[in-house]
ModelCIF file with pLDDT and N, C-alpha, C, O atoms, coordinates in Angstrom:
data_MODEL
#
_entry.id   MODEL 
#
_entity.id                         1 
_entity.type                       polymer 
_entity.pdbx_number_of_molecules   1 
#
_entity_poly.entity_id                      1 
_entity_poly.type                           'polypeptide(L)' 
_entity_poly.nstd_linkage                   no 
_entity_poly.nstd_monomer                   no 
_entity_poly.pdbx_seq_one_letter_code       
;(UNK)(UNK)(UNK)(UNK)(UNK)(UNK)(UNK)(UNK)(UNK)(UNK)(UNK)(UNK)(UNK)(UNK)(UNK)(UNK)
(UNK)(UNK)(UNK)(UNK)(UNK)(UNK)(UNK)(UNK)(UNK)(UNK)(UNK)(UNK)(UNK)(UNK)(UNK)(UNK)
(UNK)(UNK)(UNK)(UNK)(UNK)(UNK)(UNK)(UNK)(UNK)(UNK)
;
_entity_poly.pdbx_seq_one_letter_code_can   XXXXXXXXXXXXXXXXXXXXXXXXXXXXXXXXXXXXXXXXXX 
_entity_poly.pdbx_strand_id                 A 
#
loop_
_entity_poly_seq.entity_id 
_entity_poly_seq.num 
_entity_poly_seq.mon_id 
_entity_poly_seq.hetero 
1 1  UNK n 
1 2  UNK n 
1 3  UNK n 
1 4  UNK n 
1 5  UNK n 
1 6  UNK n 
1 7  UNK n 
1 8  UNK n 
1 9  UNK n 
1 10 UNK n 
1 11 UNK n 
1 12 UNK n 
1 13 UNK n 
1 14 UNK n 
1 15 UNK n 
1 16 UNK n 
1 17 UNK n 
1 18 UNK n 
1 19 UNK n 
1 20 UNK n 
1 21 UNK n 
1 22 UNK n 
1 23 UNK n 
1 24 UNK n 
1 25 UNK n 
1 26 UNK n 
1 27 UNK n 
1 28 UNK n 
1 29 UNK n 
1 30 UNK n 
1 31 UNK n 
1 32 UNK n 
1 33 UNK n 
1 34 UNK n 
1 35 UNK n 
1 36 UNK n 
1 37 UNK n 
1 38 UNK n 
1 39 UNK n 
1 40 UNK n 
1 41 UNK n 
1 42 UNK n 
#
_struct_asym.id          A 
_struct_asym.entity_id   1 
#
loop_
_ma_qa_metric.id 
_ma_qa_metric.mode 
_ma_qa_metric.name 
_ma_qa_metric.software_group_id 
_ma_qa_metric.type 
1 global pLDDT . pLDDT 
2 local  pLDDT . pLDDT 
#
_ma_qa_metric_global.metric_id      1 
_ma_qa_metric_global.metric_value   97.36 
_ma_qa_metric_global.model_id       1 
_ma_qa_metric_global.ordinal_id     1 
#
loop_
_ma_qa_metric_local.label_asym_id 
_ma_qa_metric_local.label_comp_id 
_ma_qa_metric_local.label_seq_id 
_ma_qa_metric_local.metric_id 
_ma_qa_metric_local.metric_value 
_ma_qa_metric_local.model_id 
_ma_qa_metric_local.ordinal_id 
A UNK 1  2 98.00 1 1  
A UNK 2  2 98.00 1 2  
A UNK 3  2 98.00 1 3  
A UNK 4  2 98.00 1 4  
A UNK 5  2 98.00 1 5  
A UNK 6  2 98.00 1 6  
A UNK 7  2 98.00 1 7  
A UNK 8  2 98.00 1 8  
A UNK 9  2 96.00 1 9  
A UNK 10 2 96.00 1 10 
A UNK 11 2 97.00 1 11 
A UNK 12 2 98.00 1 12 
A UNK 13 2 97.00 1 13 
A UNK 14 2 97.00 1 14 
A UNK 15 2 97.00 1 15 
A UNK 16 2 98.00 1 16 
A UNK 17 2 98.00 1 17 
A UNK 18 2 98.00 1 18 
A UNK 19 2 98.00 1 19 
A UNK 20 2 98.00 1 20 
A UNK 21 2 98.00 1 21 
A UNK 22 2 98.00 1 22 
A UNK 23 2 98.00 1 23 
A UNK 24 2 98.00 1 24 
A UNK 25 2 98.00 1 25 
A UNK 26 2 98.00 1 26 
A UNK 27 2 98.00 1 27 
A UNK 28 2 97.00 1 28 
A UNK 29 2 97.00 1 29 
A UNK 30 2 97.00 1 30 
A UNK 31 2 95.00 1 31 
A UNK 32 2 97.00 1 32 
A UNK 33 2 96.00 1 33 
A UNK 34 2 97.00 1 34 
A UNK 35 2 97.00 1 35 
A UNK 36 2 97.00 1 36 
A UNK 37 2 97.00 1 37 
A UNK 38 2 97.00 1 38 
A UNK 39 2 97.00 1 39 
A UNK 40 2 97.00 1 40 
A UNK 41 2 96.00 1 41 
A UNK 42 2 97.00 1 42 
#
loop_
_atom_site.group_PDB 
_atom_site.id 
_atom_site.type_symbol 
_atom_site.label_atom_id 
_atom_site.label_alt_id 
_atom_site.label_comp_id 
_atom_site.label_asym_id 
_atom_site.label_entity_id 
_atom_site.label_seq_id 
_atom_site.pdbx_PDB_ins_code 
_atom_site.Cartn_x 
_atom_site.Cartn_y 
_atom_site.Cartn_z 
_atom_site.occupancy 
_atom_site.B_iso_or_equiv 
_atom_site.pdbx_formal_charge 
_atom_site.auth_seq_id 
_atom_site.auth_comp_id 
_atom_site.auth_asym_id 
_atom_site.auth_atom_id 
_atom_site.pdbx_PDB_model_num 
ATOM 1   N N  . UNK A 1 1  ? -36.248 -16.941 -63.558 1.00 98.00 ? 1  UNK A N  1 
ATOM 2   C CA . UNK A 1 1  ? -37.612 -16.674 -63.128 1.00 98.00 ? 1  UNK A CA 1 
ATOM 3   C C  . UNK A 1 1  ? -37.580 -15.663 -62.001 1.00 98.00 ? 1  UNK A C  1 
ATOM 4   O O  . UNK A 1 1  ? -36.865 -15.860 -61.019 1.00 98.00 ? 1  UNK A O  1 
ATOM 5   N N  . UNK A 1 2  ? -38.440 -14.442 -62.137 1.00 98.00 ? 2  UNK A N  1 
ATOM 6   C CA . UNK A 1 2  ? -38.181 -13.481 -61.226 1.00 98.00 ? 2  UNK A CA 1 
ATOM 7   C C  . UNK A 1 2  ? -40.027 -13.453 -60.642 1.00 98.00 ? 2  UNK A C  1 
ATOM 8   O O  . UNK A 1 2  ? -40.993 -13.026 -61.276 1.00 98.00 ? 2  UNK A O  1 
ATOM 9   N N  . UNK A 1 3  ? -40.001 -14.133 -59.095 1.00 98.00 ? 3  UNK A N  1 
ATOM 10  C CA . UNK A 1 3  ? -41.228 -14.202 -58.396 1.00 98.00 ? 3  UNK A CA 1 
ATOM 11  C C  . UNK A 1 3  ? -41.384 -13.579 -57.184 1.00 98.00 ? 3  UNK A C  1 
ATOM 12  O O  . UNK A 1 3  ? -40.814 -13.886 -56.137 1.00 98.00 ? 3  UNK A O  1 
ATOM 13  N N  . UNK A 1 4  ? -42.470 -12.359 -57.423 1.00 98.00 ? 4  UNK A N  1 
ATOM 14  C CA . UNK A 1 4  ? -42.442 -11.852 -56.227 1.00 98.00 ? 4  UNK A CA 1 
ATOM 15  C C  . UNK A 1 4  ? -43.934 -11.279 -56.371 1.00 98.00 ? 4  UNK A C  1 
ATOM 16  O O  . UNK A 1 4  ? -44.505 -11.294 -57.461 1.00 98.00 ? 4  UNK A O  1 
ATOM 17  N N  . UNK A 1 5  ? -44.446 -10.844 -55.370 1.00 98.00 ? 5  UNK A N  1 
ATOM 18  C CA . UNK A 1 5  ? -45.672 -10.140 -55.305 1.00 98.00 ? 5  UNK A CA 1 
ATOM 19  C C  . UNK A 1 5  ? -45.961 -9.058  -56.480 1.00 98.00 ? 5  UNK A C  1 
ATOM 20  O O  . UNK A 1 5  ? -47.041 -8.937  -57.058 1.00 98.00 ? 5  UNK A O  1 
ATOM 21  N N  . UNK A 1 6  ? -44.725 -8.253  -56.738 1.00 98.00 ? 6  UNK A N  1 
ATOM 22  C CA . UNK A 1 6  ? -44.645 -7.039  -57.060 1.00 98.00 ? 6  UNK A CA 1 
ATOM 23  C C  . UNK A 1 6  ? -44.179 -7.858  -58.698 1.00 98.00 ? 6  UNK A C  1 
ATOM 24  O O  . UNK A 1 6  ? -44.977 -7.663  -59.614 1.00 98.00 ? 6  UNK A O  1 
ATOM 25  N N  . UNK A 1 7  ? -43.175 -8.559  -58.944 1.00 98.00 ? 7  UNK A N  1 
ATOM 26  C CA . UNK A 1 7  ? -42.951 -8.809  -60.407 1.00 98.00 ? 7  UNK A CA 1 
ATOM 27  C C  . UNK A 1 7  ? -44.111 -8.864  -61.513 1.00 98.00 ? 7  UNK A C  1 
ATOM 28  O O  . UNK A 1 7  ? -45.071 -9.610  -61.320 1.00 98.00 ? 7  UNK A O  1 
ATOM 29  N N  . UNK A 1 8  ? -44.054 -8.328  -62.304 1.00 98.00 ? 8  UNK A N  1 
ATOM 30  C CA . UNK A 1 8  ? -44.614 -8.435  -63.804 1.00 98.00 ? 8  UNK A CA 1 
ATOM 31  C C  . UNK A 1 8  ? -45.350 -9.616  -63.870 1.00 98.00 ? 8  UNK A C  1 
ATOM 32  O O  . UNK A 1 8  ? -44.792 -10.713 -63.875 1.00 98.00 ? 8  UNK A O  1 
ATOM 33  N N  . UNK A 1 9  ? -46.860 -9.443  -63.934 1.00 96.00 ? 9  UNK A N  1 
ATOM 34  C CA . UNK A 1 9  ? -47.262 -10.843 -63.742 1.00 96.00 ? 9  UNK A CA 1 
ATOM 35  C C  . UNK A 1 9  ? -47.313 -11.500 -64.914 1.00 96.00 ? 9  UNK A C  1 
ATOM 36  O O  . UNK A 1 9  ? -47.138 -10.552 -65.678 1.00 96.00 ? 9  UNK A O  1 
ATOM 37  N N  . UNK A 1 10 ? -47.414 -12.335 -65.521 1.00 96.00 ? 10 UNK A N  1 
ATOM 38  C CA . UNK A 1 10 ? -47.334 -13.083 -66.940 1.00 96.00 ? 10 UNK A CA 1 
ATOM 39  C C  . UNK A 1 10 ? -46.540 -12.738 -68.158 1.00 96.00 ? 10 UNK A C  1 
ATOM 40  O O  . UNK A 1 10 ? -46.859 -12.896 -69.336 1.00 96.00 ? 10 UNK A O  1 
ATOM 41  N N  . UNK A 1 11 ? -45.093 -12.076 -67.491 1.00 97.00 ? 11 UNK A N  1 
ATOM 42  C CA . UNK A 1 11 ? -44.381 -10.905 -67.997 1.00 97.00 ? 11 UNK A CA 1 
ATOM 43  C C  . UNK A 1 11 ? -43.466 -11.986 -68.143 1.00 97.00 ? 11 UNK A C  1 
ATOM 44  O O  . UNK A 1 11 ? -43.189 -12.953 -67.434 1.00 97.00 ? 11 UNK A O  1 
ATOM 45  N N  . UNK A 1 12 ? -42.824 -11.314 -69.926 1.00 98.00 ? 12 UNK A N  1 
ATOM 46  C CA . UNK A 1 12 ? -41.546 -12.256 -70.722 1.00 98.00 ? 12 UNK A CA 1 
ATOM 47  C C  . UNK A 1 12 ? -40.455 -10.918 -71.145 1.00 98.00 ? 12 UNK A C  1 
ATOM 48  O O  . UNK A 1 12 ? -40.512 -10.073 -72.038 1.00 98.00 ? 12 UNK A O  1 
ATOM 49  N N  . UNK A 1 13 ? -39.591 -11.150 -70.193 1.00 97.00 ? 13 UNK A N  1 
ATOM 50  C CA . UNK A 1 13 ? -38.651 -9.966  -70.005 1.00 97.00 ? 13 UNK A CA 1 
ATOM 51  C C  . UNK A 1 13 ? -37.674 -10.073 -70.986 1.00 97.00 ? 13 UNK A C  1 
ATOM 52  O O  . UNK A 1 13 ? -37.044 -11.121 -71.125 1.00 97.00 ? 13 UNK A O  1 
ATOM 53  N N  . UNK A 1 14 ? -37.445 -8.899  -71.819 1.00 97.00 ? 14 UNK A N  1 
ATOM 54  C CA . UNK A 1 14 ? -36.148 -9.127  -72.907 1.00 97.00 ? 14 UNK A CA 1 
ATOM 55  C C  . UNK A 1 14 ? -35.223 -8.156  -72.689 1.00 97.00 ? 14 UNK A C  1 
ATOM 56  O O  . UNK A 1 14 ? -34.761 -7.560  -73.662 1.00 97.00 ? 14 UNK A O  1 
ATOM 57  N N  . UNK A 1 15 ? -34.790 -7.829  -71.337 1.00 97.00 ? 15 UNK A N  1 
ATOM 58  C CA . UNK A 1 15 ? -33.926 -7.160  -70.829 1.00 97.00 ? 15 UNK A CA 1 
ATOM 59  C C  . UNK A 1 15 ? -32.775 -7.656  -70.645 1.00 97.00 ? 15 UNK A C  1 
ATOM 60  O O  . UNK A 1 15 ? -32.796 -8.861  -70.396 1.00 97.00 ? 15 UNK A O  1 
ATOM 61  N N  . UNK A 1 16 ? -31.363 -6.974  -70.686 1.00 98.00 ? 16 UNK A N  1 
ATOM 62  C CA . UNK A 1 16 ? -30.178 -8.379  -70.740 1.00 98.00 ? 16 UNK A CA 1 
ATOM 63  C C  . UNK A 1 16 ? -29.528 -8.010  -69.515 1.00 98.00 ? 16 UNK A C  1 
ATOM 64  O O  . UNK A 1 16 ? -28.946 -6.991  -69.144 1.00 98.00 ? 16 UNK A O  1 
ATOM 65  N N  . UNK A 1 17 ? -29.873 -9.487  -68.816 1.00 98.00 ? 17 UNK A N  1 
ATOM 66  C CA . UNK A 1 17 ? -29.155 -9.453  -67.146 1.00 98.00 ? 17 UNK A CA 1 
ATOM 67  C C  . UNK A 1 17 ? -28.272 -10.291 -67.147 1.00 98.00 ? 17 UNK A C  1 
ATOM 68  O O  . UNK A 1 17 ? -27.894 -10.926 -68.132 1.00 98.00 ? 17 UNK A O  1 
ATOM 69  N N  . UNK A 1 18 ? -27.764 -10.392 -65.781 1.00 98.00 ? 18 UNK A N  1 
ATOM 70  C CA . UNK A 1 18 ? -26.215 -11.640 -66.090 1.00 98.00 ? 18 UNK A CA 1 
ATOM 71  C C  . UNK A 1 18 ? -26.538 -11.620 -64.531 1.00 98.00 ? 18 UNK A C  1 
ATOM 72  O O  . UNK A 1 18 ? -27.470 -11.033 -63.981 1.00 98.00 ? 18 UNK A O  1 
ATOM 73  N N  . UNK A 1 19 ? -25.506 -12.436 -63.929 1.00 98.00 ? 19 UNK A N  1 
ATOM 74  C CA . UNK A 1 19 ? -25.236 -12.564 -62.368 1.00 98.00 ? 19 UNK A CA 1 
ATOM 75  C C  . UNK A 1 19 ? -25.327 -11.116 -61.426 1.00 98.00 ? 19 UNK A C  1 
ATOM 76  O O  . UNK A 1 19 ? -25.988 -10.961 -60.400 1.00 98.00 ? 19 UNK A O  1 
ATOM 77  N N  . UNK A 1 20 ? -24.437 -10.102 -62.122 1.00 98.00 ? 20 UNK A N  1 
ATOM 78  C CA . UNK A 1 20 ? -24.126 -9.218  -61.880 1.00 98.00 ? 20 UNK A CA 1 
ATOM 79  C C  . UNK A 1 20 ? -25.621 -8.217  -61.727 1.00 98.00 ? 20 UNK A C  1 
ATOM 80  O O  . UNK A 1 20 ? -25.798 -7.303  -60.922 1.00 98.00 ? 20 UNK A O  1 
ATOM 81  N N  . UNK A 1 21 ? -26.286 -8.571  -62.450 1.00 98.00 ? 21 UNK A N  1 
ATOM 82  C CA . UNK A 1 21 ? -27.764 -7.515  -62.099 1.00 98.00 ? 21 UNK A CA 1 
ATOM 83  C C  . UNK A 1 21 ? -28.728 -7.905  -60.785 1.00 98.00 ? 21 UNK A C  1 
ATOM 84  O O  . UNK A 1 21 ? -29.664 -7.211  -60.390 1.00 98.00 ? 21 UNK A O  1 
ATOM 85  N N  . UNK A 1 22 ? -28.266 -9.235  -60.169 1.00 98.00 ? 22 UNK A N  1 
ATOM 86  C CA . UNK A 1 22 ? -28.993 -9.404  -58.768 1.00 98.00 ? 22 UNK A CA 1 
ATOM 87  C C  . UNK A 1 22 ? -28.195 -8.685  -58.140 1.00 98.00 ? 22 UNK A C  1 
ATOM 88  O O  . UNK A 1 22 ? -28.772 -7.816  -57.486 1.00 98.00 ? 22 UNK A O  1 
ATOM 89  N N  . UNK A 1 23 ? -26.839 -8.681  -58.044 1.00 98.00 ? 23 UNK A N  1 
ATOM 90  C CA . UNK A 1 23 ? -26.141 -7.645  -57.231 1.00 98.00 ? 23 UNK A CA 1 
ATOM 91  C C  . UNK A 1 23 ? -26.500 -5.913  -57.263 1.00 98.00 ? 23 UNK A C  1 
ATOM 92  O O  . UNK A 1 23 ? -26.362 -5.045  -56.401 1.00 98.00 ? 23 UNK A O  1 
ATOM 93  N N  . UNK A 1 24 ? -26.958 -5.877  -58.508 1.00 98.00 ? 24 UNK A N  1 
ATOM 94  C CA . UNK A 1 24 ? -27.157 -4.317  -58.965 1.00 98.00 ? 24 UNK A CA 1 
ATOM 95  C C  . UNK A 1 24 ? -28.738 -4.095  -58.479 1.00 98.00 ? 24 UNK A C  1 
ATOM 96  O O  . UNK A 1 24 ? -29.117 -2.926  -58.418 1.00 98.00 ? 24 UNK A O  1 
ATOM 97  N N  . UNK A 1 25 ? -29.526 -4.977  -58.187 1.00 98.00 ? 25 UNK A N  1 
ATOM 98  C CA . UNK A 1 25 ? -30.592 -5.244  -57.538 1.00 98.00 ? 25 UNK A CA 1 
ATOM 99  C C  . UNK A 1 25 ? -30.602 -4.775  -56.097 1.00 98.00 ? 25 UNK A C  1 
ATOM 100 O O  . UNK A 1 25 ? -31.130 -3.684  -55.884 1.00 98.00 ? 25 UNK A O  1 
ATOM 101 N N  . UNK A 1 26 ? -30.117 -5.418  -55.131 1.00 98.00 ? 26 UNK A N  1 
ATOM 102 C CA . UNK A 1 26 ? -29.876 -5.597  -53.626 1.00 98.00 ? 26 UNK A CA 1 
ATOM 103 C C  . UNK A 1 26 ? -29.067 -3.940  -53.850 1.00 98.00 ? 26 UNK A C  1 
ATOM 104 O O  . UNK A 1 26 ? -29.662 -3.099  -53.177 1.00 98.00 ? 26 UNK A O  1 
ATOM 105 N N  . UNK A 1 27 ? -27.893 -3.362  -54.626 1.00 98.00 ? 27 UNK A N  1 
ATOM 106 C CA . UNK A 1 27 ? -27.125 -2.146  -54.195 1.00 98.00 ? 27 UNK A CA 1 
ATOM 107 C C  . UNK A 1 27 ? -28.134 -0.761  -54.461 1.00 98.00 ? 27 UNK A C  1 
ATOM 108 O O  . UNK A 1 27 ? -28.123 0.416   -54.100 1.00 98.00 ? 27 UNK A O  1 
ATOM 109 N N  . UNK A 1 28 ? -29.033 -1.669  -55.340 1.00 97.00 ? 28 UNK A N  1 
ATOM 110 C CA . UNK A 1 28 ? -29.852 -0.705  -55.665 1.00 97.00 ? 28 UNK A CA 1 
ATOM 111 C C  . UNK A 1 28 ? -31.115 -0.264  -54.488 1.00 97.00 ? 28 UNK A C  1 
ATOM 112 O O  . UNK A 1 28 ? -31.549 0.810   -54.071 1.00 97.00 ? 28 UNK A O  1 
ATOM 113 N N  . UNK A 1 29 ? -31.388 -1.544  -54.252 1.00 97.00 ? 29 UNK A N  1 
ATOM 114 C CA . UNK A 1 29 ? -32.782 -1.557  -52.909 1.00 97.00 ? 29 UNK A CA 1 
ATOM 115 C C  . UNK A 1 29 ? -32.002 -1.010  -51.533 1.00 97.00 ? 29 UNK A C  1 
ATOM 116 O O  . UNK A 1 29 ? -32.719 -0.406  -50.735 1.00 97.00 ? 29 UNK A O  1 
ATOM 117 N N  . UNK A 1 30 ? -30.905 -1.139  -51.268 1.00 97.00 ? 30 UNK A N  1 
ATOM 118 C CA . UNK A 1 30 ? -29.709 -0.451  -49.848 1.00 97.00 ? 30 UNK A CA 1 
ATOM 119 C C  . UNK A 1 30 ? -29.050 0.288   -50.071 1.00 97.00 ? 30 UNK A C  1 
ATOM 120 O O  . UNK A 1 30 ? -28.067 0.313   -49.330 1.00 97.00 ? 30 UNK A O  1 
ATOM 121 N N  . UNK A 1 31 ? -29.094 1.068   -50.880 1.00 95.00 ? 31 UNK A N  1 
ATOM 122 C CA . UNK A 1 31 ? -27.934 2.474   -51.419 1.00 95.00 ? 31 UNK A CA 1 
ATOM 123 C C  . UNK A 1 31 ? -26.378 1.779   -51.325 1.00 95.00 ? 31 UNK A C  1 
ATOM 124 O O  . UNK A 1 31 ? -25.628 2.189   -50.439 1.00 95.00 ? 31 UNK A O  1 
ATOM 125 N N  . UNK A 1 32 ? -25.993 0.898   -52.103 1.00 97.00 ? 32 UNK A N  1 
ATOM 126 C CA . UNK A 1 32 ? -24.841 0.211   -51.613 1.00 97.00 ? 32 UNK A CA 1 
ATOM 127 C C  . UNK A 1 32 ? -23.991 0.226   -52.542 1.00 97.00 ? 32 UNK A C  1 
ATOM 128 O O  . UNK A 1 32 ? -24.281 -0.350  -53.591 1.00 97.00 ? 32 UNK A O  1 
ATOM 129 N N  . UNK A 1 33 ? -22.572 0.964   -52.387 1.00 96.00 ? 33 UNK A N  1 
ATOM 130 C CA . UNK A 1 33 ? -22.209 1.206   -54.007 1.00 96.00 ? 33 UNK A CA 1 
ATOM 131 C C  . UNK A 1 33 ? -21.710 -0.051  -54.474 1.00 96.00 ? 33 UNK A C  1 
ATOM 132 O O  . UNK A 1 33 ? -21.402 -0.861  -53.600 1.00 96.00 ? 33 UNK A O  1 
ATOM 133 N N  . UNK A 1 34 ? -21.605 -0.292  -55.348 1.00 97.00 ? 34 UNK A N  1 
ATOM 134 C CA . UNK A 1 34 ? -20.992 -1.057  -56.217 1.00 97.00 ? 34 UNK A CA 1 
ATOM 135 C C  . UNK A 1 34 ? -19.940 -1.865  -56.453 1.00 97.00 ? 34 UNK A C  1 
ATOM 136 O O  . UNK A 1 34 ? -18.970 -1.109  -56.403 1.00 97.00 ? 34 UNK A O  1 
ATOM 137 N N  . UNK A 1 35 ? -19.535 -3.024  -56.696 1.00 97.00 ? 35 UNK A N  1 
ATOM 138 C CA . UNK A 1 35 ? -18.521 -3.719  -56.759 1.00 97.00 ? 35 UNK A CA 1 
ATOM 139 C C  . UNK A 1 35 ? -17.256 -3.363  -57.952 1.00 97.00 ? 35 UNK A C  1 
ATOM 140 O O  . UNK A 1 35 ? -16.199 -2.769  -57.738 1.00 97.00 ? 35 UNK A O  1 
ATOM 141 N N  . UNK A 1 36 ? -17.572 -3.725  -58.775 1.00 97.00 ? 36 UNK A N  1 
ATOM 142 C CA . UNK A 1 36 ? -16.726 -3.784  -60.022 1.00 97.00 ? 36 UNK A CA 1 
ATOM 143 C C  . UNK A 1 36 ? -17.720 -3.027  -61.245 1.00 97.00 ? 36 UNK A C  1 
ATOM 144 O O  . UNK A 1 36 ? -18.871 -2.592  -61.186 1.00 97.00 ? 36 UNK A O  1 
ATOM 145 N N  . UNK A 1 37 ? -16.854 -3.079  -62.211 1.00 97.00 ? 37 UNK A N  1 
ATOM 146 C CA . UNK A 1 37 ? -17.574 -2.201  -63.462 1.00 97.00 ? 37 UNK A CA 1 
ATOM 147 C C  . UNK A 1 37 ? -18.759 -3.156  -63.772 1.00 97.00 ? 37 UNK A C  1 
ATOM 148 O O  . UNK A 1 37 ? -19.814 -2.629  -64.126 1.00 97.00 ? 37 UNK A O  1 
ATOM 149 N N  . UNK A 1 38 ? -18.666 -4.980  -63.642 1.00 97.00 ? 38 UNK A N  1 
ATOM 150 C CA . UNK A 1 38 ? -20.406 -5.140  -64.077 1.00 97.00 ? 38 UNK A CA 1 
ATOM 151 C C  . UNK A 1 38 ? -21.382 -5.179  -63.568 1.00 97.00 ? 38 UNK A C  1 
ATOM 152 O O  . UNK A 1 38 ? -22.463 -5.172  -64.157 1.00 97.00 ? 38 UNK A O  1 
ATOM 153 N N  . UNK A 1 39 ? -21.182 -5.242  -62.034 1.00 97.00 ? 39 UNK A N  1 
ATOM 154 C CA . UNK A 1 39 ? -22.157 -4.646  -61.476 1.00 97.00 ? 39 UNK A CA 1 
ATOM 155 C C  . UNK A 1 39 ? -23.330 -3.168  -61.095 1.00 97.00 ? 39 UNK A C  1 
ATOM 156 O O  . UNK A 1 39 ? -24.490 -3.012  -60.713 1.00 97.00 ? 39 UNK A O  1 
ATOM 157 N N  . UNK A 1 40 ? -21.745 -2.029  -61.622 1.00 97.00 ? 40 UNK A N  1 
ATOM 158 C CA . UNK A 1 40 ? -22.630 -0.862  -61.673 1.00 97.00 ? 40 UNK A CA 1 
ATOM 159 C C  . UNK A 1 40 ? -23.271 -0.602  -63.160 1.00 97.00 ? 40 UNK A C  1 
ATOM 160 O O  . UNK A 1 40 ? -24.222 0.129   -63.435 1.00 97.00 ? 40 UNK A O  1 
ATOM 161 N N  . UNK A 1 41 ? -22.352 -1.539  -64.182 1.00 96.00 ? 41 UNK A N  1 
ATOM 162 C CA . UNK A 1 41 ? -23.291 -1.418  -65.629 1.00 96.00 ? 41 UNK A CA 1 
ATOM 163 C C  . UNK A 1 41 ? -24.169 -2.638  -66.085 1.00 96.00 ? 41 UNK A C  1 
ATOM 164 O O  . UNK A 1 41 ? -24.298 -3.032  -67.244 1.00 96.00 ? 41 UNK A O  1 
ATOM 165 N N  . UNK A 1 42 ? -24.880 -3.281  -64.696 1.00 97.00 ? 42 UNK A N  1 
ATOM 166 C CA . UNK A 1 42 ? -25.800 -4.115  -65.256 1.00 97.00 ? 42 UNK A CA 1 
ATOM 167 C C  . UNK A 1 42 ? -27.245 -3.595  -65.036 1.00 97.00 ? 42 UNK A C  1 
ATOM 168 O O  . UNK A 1 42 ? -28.203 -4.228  -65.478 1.00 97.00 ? 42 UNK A O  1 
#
């Protein structure tokens, strides 16, 4: 469940995320490079 002011409101996401895309989230919002290969390809 992704809740925020700004998220998709009544929105059913069929995008494919894993652990690794909250990380790609946060590197993405702080210019922060990347950990390992699934984080920069999630």
């Amino acid at each position: 469940l992704i809740i925020s002011p700004y998220a998709l409101s009544g929105n059913i996401g069929h995008t494919r995320y894993e652990f690794s895309s909250f990380l790609a989230f946060v590197e993405t919002r702080f210019g922060l490079t990347p950990l390992t290969r699934r984080d920069t390809m999630a």
